[in-house]
C-alpha atoms as a PDB file:
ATOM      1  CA  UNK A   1      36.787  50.529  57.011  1.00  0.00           C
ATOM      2  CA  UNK A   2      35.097  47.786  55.440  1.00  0.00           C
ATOM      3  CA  UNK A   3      34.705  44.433  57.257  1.00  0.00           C
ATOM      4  CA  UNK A   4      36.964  41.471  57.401  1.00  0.00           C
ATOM      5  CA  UNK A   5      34.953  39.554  55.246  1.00  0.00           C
ATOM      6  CA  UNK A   6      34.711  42.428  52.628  1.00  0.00           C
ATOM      7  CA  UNK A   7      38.311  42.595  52.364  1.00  0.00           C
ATOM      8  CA  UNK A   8      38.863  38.592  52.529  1.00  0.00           C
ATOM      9  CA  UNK A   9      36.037  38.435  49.111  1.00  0.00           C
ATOM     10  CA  UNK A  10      38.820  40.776  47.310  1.00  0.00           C
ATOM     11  CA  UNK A  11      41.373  37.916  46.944  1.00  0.00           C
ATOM     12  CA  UNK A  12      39.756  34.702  47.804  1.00  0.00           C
ATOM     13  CA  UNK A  13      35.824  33.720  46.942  1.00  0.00           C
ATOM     14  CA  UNK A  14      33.983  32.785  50.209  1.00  0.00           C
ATOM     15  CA  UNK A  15      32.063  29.579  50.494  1.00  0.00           C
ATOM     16  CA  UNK A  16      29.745  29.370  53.438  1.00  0.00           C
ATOM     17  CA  UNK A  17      30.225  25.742  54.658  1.00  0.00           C
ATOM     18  CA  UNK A  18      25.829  25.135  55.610  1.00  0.00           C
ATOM     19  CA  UNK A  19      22.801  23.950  54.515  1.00  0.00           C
ATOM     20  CA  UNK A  20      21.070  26.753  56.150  1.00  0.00           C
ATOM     21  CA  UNK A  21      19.280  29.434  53.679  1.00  0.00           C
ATOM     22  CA  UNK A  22      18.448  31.897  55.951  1.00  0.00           C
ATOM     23  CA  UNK A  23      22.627  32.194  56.923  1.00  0.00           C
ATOM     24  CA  UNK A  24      23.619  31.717  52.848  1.00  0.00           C
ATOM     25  CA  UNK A  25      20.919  34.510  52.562  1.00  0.00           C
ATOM     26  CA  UNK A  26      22.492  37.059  54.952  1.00  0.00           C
ATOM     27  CA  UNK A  27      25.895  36.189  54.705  1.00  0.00           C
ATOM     28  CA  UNK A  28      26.231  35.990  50.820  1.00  0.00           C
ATOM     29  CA  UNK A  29      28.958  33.774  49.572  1.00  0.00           C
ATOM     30  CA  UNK A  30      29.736  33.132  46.506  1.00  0.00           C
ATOM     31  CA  UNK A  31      29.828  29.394  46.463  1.00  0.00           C
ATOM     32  CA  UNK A  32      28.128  26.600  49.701  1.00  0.00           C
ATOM     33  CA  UNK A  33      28.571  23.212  50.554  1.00  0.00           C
ATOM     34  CA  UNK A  34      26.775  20.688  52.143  1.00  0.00           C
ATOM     35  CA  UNK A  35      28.063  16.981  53.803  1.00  0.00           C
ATOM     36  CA  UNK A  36      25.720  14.320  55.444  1.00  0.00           C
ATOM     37  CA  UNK A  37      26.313  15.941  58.522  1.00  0.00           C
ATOM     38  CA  UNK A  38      25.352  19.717  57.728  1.00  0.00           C
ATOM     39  CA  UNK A  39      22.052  17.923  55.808  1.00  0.00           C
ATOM     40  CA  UNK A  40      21.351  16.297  59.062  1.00  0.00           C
ATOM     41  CA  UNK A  41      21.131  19.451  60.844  1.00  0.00           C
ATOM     42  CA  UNK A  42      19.658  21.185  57.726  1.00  0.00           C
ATOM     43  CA  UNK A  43      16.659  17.912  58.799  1.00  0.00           C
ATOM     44  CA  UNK A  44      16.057  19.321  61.920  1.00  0.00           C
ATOM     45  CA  UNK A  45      14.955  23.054  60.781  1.00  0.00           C
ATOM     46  CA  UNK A  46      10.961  23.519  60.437  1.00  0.00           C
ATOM     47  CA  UNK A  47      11.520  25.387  57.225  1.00  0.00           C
ATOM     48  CA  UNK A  48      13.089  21.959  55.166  1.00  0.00           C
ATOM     49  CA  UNK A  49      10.037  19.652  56.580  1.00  0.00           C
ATOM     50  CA  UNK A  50       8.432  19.618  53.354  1.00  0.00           C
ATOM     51  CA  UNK A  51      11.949  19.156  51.168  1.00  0.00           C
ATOM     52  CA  UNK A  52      12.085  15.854  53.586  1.00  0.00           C
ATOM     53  CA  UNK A  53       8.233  14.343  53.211  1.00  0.00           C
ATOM     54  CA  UNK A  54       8.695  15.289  49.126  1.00  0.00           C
ATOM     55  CA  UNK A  55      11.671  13.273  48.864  1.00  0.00           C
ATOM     56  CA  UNK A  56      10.161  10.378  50.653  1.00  0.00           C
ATOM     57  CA  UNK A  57       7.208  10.708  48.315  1.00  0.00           C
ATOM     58  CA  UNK A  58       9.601  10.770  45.272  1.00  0.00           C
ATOM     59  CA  UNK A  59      11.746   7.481  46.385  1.00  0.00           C
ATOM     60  CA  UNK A  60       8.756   5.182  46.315  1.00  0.00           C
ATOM     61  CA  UNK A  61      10.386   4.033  49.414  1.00  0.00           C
ATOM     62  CA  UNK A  62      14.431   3.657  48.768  1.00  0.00           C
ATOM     63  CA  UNK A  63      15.748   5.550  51.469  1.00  0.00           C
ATOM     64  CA  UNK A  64      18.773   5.988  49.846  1.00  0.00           C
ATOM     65  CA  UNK A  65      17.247   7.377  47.284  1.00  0.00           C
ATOM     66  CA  UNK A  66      15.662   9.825  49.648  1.00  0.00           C
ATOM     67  CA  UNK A  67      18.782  11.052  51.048  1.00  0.00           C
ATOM     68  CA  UNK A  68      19.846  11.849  47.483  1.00  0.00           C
ATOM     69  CA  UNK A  69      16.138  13.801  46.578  1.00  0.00           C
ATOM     70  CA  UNK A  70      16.977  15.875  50.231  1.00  0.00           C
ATOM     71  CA  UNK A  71      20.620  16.513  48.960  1.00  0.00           C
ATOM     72  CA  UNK A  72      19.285  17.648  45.388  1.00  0.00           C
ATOM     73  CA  UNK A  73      16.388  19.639  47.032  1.00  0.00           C
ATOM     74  CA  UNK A  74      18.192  21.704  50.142  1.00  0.00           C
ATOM     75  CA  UNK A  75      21.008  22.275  47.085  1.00  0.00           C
ATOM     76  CA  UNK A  76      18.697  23.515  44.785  1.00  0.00           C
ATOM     77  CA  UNK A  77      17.155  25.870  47.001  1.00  0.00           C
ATOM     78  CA  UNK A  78      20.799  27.316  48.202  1.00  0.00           C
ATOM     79  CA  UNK A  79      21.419  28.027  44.064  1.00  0.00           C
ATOM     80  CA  UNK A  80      18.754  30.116  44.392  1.00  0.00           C
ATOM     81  CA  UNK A  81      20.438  32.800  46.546  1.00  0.00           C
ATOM     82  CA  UNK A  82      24.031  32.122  45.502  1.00  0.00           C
ATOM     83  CA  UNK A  83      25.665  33.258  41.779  1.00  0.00           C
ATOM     84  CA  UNK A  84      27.780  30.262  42.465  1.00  0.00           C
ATOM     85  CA  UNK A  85      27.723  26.325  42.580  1.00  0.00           C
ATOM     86  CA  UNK A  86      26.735  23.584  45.110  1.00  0.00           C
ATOM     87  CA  UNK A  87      29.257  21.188  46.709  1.00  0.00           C
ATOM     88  CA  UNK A  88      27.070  17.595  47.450  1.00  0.00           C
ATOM     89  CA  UNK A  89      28.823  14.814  48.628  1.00  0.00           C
ATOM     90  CA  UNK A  90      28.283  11.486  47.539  1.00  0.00           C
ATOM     91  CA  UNK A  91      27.555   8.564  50.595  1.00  0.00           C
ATOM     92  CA  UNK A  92      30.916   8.239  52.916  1.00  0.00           C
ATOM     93  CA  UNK A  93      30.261   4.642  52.751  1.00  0.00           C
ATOM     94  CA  UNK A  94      31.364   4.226  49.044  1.00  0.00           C
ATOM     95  CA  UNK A  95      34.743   5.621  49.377  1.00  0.00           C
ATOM     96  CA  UNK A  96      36.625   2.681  48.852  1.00  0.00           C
ATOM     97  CA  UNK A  97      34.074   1.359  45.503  1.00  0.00           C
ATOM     98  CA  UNK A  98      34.421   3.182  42.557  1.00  0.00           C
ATOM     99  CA  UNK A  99      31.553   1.728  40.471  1.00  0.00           C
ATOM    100  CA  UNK A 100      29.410   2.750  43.085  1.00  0.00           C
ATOM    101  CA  UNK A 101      30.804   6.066  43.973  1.00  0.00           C
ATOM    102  CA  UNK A 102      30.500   6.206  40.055  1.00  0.00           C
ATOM    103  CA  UNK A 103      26.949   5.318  39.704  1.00  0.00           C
ATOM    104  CA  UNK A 104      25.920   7.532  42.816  1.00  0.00           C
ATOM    105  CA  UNK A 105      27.492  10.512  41.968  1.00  0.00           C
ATOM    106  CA  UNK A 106      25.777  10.280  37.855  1.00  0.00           C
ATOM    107  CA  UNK A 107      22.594   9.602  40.039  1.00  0.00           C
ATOM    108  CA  UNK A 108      22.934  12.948  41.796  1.00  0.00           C
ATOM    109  CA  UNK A 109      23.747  14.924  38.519  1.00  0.00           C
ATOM    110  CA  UNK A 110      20.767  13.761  37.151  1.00  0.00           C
ATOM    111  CA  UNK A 111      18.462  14.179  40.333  1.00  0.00           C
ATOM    112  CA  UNK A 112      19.679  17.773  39.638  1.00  0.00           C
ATOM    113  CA  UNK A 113      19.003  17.733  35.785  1.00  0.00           C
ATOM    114  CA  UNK A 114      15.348  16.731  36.588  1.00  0.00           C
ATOM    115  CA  UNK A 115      15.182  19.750  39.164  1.00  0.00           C
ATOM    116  CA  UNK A 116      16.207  21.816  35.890  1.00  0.00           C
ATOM    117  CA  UNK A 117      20.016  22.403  37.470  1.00  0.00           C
ATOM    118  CA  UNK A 118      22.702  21.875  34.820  1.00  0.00           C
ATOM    119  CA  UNK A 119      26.101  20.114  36.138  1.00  0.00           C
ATOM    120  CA  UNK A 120      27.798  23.698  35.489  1.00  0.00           C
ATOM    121  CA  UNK A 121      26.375  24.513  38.999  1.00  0.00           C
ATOM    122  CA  UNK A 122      27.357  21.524  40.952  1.00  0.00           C
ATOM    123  CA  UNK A 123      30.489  19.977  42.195  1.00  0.00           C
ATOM    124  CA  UNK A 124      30.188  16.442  43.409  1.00  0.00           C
ATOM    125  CA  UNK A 125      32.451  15.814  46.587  1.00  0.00           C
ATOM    126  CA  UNK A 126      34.314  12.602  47.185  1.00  0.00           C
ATOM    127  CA  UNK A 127      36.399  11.634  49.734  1.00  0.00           C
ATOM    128  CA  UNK A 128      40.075  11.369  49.131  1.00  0.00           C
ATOM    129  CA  UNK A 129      40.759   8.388  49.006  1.00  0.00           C
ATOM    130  CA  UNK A 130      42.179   5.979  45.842  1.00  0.00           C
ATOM    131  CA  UNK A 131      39.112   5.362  44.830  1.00  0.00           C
ATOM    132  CA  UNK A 132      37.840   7.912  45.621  1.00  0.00           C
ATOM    133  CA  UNK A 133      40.257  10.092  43.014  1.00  0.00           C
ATOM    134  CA  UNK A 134      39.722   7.327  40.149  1.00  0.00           C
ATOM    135  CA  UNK A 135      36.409   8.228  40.425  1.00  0.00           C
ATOM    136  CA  UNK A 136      36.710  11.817  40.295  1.00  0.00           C
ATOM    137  CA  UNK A 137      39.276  11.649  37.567  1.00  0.00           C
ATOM    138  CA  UNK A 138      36.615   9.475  35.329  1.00  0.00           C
ATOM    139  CA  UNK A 139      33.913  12.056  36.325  1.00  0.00           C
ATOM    140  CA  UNK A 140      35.622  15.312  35.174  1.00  0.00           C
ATOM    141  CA  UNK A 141      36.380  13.303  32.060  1.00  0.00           C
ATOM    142  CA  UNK A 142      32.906  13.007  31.951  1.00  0.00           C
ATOM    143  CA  UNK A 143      32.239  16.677  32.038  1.00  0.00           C
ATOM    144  CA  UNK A 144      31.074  16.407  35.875  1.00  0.00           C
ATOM    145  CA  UNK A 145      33.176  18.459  38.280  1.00  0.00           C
ATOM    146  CA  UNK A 146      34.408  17.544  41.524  1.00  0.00           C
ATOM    147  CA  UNK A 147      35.187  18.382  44.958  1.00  0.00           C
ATOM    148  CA  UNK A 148      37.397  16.194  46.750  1.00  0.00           C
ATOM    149  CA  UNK A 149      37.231  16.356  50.521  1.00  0.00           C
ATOM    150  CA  UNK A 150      38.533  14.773  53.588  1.00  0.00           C
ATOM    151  CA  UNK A 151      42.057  15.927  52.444  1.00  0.00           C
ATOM    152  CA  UNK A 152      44.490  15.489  55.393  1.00  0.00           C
ATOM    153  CA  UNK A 153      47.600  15.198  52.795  1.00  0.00           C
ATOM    154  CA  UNK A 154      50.295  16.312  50.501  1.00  0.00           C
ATOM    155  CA  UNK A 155      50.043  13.250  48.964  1.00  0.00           C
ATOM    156  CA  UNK A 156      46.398  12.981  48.298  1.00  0.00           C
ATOM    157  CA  UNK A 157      46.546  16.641  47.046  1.00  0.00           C
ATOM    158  CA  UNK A 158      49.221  15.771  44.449  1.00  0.00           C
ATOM    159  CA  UNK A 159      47.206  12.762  43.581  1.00  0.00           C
ATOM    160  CA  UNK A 160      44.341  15.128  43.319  1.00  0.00           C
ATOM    161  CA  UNK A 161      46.238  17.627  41.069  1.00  0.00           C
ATOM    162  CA  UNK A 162      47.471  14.150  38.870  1.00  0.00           C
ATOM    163  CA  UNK A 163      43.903  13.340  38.206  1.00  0.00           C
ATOM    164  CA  UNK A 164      43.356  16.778  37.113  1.00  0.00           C
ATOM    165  CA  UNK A 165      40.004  16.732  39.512  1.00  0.00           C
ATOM    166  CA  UNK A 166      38.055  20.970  39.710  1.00  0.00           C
ATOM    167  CA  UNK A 167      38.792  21.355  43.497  1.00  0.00           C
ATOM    168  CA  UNK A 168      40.439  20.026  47.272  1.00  0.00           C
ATOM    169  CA  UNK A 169      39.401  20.622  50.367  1.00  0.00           C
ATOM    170  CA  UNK A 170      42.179  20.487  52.661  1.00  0.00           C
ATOM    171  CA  UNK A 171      40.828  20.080  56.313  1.00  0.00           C
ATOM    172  CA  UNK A 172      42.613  22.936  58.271  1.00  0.00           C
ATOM    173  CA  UNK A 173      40.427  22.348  61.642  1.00  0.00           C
ATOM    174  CA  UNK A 174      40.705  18.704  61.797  1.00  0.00           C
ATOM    175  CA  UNK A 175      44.538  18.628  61.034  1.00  0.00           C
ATOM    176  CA  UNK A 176      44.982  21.178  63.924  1.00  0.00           C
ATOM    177  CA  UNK A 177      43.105  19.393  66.282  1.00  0.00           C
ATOM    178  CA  UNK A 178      45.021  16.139  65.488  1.00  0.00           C
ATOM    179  CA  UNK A 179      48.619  18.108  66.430  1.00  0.00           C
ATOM    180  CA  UNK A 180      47.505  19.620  69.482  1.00  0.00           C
ATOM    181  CA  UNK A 181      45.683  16.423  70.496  1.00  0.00           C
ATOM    182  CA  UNK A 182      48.907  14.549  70.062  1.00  0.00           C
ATOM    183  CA  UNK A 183      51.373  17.104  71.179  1.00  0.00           C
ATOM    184  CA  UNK A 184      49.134  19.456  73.768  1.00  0.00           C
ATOM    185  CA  UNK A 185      50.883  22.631  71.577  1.00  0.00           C
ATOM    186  CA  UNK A 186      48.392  25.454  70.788  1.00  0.00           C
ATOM    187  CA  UNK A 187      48.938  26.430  67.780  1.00  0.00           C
ATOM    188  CA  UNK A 188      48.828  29.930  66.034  1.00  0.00           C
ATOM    189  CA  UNK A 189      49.329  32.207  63.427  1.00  0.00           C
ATOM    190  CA  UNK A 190      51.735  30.229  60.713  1.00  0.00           C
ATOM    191  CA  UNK A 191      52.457  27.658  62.771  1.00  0.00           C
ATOM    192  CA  UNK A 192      49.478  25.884  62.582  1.00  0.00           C
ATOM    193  CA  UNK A 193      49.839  22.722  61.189  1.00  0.00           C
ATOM    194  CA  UNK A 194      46.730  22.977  59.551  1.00  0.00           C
ATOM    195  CA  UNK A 195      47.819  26.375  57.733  1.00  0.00           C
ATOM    196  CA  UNK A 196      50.968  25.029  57.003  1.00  0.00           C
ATOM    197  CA  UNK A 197      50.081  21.972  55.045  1.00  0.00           C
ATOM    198  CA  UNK A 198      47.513  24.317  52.573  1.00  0.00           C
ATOM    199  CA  UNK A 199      50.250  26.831  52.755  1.00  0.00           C
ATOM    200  CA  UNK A 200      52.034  23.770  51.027  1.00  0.00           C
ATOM    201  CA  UNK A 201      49.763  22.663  48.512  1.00  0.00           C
ATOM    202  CA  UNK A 202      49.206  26.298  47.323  1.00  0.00           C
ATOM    203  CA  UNK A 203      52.320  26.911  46.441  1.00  0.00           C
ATOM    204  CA  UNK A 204      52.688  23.642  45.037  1.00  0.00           C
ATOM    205  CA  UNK A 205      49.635  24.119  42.922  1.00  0.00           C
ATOM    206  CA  UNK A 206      51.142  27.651  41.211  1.00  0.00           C
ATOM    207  CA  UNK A 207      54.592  26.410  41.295  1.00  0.00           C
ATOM    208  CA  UNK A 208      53.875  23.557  39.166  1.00  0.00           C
ATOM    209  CA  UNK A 209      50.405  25.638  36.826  1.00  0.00           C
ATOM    210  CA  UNK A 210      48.517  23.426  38.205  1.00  0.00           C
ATOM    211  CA  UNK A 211      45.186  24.359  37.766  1.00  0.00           C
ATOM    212  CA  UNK A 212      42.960  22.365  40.918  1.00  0.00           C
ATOM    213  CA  UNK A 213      41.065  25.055  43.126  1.00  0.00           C
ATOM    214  CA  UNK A 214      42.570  24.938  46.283  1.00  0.00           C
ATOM    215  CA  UNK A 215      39.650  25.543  48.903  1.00  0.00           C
ATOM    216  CA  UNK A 216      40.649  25.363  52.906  1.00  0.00           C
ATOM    217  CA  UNK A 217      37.980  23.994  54.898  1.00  0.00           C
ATOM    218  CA  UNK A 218      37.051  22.727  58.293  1.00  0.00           C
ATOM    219  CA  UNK A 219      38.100  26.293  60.069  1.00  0.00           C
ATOM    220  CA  UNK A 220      38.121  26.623  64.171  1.00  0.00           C
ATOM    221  CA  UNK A 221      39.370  29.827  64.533  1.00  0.00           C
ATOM    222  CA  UNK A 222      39.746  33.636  62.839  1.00  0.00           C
ATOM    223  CA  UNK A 223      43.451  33.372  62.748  1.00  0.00           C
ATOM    224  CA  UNK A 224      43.393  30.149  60.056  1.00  0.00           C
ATOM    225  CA  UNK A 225      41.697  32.227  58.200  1.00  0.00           C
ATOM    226  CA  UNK A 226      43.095  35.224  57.807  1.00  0.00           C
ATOM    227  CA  UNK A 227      46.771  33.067  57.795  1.00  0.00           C
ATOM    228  CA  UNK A 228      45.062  31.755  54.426  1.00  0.00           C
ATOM    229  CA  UNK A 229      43.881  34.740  53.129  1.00  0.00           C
ATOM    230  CA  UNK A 230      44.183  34.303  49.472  1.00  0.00           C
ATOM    231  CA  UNK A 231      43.829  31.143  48.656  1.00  0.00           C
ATOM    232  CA  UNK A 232      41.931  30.150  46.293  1.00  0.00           C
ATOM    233  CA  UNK A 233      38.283  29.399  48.153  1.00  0.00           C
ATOM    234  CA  UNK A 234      37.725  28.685  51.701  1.00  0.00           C
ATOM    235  CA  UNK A 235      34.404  27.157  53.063  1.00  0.00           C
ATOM    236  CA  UNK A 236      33.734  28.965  56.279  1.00  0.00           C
ATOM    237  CA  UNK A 237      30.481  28.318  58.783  1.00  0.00           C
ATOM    238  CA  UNK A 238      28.220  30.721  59.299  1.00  0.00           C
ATOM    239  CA  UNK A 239      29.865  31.848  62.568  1.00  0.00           C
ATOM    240  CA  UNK A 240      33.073  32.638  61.720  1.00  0.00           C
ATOM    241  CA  UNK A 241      31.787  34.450  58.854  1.00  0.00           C
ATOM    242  CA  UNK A 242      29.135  36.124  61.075  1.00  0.00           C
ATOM    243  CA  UNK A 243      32.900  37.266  62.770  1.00  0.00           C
ATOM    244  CA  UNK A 244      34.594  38.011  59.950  1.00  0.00           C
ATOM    245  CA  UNK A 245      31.475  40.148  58.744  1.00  0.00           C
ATOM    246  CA  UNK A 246      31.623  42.158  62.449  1.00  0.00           C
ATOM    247  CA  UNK A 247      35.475  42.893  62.899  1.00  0.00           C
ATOM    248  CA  UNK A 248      36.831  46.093  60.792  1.00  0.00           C
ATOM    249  CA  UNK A 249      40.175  45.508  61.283  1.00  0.00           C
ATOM    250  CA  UNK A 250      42.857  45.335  58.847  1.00  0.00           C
ATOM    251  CA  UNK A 251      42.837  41.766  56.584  1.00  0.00           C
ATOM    252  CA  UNK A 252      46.216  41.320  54.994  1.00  0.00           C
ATOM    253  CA  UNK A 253      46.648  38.916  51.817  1.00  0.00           C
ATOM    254  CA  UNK A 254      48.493  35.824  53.175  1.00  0.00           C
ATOM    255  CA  UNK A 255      49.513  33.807  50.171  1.00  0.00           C
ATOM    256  CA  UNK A 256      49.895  34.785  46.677  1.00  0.00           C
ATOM    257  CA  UNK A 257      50.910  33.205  43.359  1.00  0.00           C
ATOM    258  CA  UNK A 258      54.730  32.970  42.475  1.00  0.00           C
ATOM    259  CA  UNK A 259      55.741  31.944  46.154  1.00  0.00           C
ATOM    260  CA  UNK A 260      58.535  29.255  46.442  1.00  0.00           C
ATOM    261  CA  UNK A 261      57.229  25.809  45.794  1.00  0.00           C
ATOM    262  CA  UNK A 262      58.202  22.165  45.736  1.00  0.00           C
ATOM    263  CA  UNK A 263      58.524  20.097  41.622  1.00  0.00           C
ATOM    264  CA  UNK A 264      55.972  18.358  40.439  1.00  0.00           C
ATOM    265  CA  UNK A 265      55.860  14.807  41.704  1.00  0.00           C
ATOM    266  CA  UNK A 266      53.505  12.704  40.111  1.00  0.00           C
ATOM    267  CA  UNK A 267      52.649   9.769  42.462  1.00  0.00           C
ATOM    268  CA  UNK A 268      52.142   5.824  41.407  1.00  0.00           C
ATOM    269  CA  UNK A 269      49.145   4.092  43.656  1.00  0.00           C
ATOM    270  CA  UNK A 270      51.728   2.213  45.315  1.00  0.00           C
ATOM    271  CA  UNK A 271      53.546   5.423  46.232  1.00  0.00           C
ATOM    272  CA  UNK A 272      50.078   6.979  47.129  1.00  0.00           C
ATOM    273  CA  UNK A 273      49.410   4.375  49.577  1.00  0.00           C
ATOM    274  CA  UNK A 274      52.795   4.348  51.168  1.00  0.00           C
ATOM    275  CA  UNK A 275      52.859   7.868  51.743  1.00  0.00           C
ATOM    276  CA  UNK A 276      49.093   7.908  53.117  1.00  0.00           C
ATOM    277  CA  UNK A 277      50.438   4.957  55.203  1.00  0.00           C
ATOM    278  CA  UNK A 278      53.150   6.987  56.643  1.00  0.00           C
ATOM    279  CA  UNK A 279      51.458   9.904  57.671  1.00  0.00           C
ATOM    280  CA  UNK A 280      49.456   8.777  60.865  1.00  0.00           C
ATOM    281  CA  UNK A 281      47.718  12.352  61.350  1.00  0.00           C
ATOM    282  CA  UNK A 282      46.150  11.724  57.708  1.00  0.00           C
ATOM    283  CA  UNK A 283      45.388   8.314  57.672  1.00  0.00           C
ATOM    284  CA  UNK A 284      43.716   8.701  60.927  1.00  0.00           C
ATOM    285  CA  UNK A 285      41.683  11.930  60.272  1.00  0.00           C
ATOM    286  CA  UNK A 286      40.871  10.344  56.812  1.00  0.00           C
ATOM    287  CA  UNK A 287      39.230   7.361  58.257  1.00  0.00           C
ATOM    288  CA  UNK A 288      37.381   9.458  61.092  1.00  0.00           C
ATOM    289  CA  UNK A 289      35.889  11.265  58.878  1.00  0.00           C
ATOM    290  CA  UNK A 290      34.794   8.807  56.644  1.00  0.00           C
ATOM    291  CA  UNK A 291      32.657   6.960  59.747  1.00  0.00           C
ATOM    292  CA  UNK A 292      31.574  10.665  61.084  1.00  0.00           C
ATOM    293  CA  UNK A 293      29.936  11.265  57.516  1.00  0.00           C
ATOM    294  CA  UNK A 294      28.569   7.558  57.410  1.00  0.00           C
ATOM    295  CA  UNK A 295      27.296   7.432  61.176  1.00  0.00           C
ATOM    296  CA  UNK A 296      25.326  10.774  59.872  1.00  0.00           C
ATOM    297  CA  UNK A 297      24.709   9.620  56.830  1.00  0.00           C
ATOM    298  CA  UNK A 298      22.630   6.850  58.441  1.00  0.00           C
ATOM    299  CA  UNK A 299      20.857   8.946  61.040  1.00  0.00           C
ATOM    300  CA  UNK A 300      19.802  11.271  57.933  1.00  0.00           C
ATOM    301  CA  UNK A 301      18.381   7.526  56.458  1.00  0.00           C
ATOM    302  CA  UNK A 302      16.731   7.241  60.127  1.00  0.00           C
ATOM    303  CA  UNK A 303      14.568  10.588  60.112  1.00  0.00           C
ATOM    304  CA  UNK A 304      13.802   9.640  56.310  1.00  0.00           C
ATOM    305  CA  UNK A 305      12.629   6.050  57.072  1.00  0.00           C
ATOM    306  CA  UNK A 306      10.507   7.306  59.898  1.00  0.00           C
ATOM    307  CA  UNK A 307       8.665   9.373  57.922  1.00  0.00           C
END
């Protein structure tokens, strides 16, 4: 029998969720995706020293500027071994600015025009915030597609969907660990949290035609991955597809097109805010992960500045 993985590329295409070649290589996804914090590690490999002195050379000595050459370059080099397109996320810290996340994420499309990469290969992620969904709904109107990540919420995936924005990244891991955090349940199978609430926005999202990508991210085990099996596009690391790609058991498809789901809702900002507000598992994940990907952000600045 064919691997897990094998079976799971039948109904869903597999992003690998790294900025490491040599995995992408070997593990062969169809789509990656980096963040600041998977660039940070990507820092630390031998193999991307040059990637990081060359974009230091090509900033003249804006290390912001050198963050965005590293992004561009480790992406590049991933689009050489994958049919698909990049994910690269524009600085945490500008989530709640839309000129700036604006002006950033038109600097990184054209960072990867110069490398000869058109914007048909690239997805710029944003966080899900307001702003951050203005921006992406200007940017797609633009002709620039985007990811939106650091979605904790139904209501920031129906504001997503509004916006009419290429892709969400619903946070599966990070929603579990909130619930058993706050509860001390382990959760499994369907009833994880995590799996429930993309379980949600799938249907949703067919119910209604809607035609965002639904991509589950942020995995910590096997089991929220097969329990999504068939979604759209999940983002896995390296290890669990390294699992995946060793188990031969049986993978059954988990949700399909034409399921029960909930009418379309569009949602006002004032709504948007209220219901982010009411939802303490999202607002709090949302704003964790915001200062995770900044904190990184600026150690990735750190290594850059020193050299």
């Amino acid at each position: 029998m064919t691997s897990k993985l094998e079976q799971l590329k039948q109904f869903t295409t597999v992003v690998c969720d790294t900025g490491d070649l040599e995995a992408i290589s070997r593990l062969r996804p169809v789509d990656a995706t980096t963040n600041p914090s998977l660039l940070l590690k990507a820092a630390a490999i031998p193999e991307y020293a040059e990637l990081l002195r060359n974009a230091v050379t090509l900033s003249k000595g804006d290390v912001g500027l050198a963050c965005d050459h590293f992004a561009v370059s480790v992406g590049a080099g991933i689009l050489k071994v994958i049919p698909g397109r990049i994910s690269t996320e524009v600085d945490a810290r500008l989530s709640f600015d839309e000129d700036a996340l604006w002006a950033k994420a038109n600097q990184l499309i054209a960072l990867y025009d110069q490398a000869g990469i058109g914007r048909d290969r690239v997805l710029i992620k944003l966080a899900s915030t307001w702003e951050g969904i203005r921006t992406a709904e200007r940017l797609e109107k633009a002709g620039i597609q985007t990811n939106l990540t650091l979605l904790f919420s139904f209501a920031q995936a129906v504001a997503c969907a509004d916006a009419g924005v290429f892709l969400i990244s619903p946070f599966v891991g990070r929603i579990y660990d909130w619930y058993r955090k706050n509860t001390g349940l382990d959760y499994t199978g369907a009833e994880d949290p995590g799996v429930q609430s993309v379980t949600r926005i799938y249907n949703y999202y067919k119910a209604n035609a809607l035609q965002t990508v639904v991509m589950g991210a942020s995995f910590r085990t096997l089991s929220q991955i097969e329990q999504l099996a068939g979604c759209d596009r999940l983002t896995i690391s390296p290890d669990l597809l390294q699992k995946l790609d060793e188990d031969r058991g049986t993978l059954a498809r988990k949700l399909v097109p034409g399921a029960a789901g909930e009418a379309r809702q569009p949602l006002t900002e004032a709504q948007f805010r209220w219901a982010s507000n009411d939802d303490a598992m999202a607002t709090e994940k949302l704003a964790e992960g915001i200062r995770q990907f900044a904190r990184d952000q600026e150690k990735l600045e750190a290594v850059l500045a020193a050299l």
